[in-house]
C-alpha atoms as a PDB file:
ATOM      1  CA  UNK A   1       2.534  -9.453 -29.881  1.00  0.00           C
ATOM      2  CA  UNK A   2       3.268  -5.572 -29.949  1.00  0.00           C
ATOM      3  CA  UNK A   3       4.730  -4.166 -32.875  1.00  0.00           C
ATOM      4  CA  UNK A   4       7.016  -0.943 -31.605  1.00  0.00           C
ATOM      5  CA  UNK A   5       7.418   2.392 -32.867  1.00  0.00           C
ATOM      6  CA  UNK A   6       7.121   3.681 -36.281  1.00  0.00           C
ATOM      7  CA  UNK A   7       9.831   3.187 -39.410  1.00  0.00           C
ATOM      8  CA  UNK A   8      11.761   6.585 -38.587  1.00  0.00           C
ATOM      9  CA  UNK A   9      11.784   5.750 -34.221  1.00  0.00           C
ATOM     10  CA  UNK A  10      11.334   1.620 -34.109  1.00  0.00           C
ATOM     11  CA  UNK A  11      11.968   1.640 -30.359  1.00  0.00           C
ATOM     12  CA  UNK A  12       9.875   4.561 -29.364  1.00  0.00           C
ATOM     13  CA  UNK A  13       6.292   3.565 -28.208  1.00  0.00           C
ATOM     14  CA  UNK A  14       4.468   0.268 -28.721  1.00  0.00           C
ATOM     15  CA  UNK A  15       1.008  -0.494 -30.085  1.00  0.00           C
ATOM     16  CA  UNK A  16      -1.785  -2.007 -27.913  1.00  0.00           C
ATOM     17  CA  UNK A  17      -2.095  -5.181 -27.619  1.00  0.00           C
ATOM     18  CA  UNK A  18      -5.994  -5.035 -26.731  1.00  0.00           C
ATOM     19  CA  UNK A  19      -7.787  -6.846 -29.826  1.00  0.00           C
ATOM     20  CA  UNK A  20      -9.302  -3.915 -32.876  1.00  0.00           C
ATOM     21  CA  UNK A  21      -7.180  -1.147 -30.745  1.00  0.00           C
ATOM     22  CA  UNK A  22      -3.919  -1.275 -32.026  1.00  0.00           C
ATOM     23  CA  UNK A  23      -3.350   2.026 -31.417  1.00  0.00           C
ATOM     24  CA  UNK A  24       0.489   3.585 -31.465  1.00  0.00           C
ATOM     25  CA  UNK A  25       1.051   5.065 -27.719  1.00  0.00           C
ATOM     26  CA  UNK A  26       4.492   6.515 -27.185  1.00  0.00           C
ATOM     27  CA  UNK A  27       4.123   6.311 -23.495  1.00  0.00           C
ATOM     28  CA  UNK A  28       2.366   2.299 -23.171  1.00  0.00           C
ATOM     29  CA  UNK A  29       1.661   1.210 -19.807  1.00  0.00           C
ATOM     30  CA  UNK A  30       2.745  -2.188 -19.248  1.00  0.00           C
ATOM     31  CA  UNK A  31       0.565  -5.057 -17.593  1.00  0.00           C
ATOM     32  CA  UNK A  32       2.243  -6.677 -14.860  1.00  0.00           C
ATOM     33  CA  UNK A  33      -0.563  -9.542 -14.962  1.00  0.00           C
ATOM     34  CA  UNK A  34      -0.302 -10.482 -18.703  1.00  0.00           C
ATOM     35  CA  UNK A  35       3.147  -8.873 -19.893  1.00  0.00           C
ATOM     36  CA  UNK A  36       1.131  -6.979 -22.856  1.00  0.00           C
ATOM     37  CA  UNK A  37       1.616  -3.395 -23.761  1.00  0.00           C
ATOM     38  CA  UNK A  38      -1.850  -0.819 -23.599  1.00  0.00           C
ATOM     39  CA  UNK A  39      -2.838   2.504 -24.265  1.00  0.00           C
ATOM     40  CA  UNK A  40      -4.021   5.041 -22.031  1.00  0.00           C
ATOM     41  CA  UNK A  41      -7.943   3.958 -22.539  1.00  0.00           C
ATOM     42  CA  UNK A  42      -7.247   0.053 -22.124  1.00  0.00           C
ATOM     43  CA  UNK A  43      -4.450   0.545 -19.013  1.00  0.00           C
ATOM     44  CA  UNK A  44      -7.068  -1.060 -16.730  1.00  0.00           C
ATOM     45  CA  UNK A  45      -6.870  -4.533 -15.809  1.00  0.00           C
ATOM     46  CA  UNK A  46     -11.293  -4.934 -16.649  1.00  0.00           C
ATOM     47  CA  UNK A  47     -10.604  -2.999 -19.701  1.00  0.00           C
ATOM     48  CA  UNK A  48      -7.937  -5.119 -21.143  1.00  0.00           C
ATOM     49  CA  UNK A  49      -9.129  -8.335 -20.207  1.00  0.00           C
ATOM     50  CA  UNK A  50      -6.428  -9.560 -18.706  1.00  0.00           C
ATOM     51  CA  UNK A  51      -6.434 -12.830 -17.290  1.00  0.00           C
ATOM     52  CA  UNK A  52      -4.747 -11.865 -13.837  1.00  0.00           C
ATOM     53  CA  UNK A  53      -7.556  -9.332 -13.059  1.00  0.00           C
ATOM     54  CA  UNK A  54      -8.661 -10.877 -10.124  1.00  0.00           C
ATOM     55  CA  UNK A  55      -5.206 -11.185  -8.685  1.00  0.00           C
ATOM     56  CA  UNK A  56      -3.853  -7.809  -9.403  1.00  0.00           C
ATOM     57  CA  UNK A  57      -6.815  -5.197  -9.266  1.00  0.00           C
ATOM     58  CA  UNK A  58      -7.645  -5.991  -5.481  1.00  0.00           C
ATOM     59  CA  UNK A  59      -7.380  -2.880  -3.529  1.00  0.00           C
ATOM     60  CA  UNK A  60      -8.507  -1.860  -0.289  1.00  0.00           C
ATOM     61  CA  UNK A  61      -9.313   1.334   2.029  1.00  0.00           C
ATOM     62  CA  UNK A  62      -7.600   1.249   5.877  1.00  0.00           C
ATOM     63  CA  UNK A  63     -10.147   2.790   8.697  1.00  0.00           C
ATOM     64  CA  UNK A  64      -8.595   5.445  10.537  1.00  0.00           C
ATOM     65  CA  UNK A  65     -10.147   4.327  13.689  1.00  0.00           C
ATOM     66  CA  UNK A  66      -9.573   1.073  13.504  1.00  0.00           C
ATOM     67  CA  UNK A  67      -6.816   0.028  11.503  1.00  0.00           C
ATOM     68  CA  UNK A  68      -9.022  -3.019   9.101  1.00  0.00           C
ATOM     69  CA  UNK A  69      -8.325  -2.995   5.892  1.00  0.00           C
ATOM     70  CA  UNK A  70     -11.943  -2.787   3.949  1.00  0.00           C
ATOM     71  CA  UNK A  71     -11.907  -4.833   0.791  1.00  0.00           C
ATOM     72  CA  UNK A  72     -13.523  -2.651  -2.103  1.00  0.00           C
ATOM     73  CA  UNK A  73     -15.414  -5.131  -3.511  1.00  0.00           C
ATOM     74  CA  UNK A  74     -17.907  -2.925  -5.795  1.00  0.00           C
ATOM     75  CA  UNK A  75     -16.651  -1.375  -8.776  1.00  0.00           C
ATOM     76  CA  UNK A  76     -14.080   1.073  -8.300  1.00  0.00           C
ATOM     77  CA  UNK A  77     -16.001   4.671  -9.097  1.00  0.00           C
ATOM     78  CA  UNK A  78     -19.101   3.786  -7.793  1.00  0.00           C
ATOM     79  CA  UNK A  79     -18.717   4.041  -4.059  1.00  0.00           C
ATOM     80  CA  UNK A  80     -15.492   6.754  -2.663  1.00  0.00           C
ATOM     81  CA  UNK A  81     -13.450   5.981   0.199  1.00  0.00           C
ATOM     82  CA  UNK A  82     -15.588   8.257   1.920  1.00  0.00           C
ATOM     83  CA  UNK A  83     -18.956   5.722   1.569  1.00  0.00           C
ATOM     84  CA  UNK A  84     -16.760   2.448   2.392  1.00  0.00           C
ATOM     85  CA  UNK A  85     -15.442   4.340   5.720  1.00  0.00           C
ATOM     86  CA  UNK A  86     -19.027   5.667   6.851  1.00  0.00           C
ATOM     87  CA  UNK A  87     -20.435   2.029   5.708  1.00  0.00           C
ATOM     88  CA  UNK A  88     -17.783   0.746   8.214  1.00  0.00           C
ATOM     89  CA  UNK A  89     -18.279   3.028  10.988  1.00  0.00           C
ATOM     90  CA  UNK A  90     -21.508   2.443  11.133  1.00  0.00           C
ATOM     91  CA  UNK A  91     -21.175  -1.248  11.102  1.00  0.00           C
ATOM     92  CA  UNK A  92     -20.025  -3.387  14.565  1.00  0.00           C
ATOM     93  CA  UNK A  93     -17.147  -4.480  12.686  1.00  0.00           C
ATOM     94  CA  UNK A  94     -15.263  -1.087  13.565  1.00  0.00           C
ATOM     95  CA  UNK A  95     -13.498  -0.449  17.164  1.00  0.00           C
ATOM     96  CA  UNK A  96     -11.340   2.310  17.958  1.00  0.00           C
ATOM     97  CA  UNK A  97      -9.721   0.049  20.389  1.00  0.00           C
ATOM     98  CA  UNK A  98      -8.353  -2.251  18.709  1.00  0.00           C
ATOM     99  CA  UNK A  99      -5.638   0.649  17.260  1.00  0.00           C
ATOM    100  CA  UNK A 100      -3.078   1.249  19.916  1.00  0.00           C
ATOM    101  CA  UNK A 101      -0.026   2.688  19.090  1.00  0.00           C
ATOM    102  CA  UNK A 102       3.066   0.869  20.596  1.00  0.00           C
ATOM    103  CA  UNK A 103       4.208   2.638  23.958  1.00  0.00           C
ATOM    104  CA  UNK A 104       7.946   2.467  25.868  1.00  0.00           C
ATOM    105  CA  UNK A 105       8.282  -0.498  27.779  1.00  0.00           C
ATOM    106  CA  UNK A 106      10.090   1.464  30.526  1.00  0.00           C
ATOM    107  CA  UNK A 107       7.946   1.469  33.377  1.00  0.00           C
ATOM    108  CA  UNK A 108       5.692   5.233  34.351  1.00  0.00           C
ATOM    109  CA  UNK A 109       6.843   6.117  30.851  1.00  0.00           C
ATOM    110  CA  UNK A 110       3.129   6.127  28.509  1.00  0.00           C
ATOM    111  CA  UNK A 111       4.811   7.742  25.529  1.00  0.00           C
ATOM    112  CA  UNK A 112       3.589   6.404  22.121  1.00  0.00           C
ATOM    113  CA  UNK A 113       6.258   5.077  19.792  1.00  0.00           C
ATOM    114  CA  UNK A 114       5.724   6.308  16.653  1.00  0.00           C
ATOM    115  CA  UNK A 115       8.342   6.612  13.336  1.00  0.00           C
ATOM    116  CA  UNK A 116      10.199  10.058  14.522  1.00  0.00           C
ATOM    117  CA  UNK A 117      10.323   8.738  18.550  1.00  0.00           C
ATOM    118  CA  UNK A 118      11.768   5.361  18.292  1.00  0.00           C
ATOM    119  CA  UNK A 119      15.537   4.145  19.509  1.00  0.00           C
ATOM    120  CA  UNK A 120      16.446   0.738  19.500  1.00  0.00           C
ATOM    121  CA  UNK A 121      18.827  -0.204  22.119  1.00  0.00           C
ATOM    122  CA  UNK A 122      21.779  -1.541  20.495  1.00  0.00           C
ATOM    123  CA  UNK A 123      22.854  -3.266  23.558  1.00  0.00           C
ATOM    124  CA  UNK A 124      19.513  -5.069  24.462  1.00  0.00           C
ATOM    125  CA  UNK A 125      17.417  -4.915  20.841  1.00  0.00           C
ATOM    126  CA  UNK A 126      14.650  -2.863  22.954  1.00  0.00           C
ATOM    127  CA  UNK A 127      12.500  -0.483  21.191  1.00  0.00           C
ATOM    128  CA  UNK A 128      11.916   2.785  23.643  1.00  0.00           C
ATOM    129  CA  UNK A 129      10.903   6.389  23.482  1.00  0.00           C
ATOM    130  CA  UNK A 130      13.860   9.365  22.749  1.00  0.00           C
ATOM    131  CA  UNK A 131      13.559  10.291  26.824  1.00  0.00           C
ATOM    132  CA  UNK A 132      15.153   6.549  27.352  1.00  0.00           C
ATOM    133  CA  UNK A 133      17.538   5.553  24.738  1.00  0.00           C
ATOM    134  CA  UNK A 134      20.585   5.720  26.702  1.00  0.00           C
ATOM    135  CA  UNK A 135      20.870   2.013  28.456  1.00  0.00           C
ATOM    136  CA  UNK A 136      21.196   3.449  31.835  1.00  0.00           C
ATOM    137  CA  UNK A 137      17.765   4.957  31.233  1.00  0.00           C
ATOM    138  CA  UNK A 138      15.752   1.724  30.438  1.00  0.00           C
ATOM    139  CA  UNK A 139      17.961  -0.613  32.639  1.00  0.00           C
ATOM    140  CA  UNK A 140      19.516  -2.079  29.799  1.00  0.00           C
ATOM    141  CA  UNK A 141      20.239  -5.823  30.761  1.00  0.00           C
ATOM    142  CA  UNK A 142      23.146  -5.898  28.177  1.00  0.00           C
ATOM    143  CA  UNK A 143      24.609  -2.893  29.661  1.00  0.00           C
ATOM    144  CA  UNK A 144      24.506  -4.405  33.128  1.00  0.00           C
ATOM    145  CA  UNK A 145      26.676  -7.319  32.445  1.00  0.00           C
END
């Protein structure tokens, strides 16, 4: 269990909880896996020990190509993004292709709809690009009747 603080501040900091640390941080970081307070050099789930490891230490990179999410499965610091994406690229796994922005339904119209571009219709629930957001644009079938 952590004790906190000192005698003169009793809520400020907490000491860590790692076994033969014990060290008094005034700025703990907090485990979400194990509830335990930790200094700065035991913040990490591998360095802590903590139970939950497996769960909550999973990260992964996302191709810019692509769109896959890449596991890292080595430990982190030995391979950079930058290895994991080339690894990728070159492997059969990775298709350009596959990534295609959503475009307005309205027919002749190929625009992309991204974040900034997007209007839903309020009338039909239809997603389309800024040029058609007005229901007489993108035949609205709500509109209509």
């Amino acid at each position: 269990m952590a004790r906190r603080g000192t005698e003169a501040f009793p809520d400020l900091g907490a000491h860590c909880d790692e076994a033969g640390c014990n060290q008094l941080d005034f700025l703990p970081f907090g485990c979400d896996g194990c509830g335990g307070f930790f200094c700065a050099a035991h913040r990490v789930y591998r360095e802590q020990g903590c139970a939950k490891a497996a769960d909550q230490g999973r990260t992964v990179v996302v191709c810019p190509d692509c769109g896959d999410a890449i596991e890292r499965t080595a430990v982190p610091g030995q391979q950079c993004d930058r290895d994991i994406l080339d690894a990728h690229a070159r492997s059969r796994r990775c298709d350009p292709a596959r990534k295609r922005k959503p475009q307005c339904p309205v027919r002749r119209c190929k625009e992309a709809l991204t974040f900034s571009n997007t209007s839903q219709c309020k009338g039909c629930g239809l997603k389309v690009c800024l040029k058609h957001r007005f229901p007489a644009d993108h035949n609205c079938a709500a509109a209509a009747a």
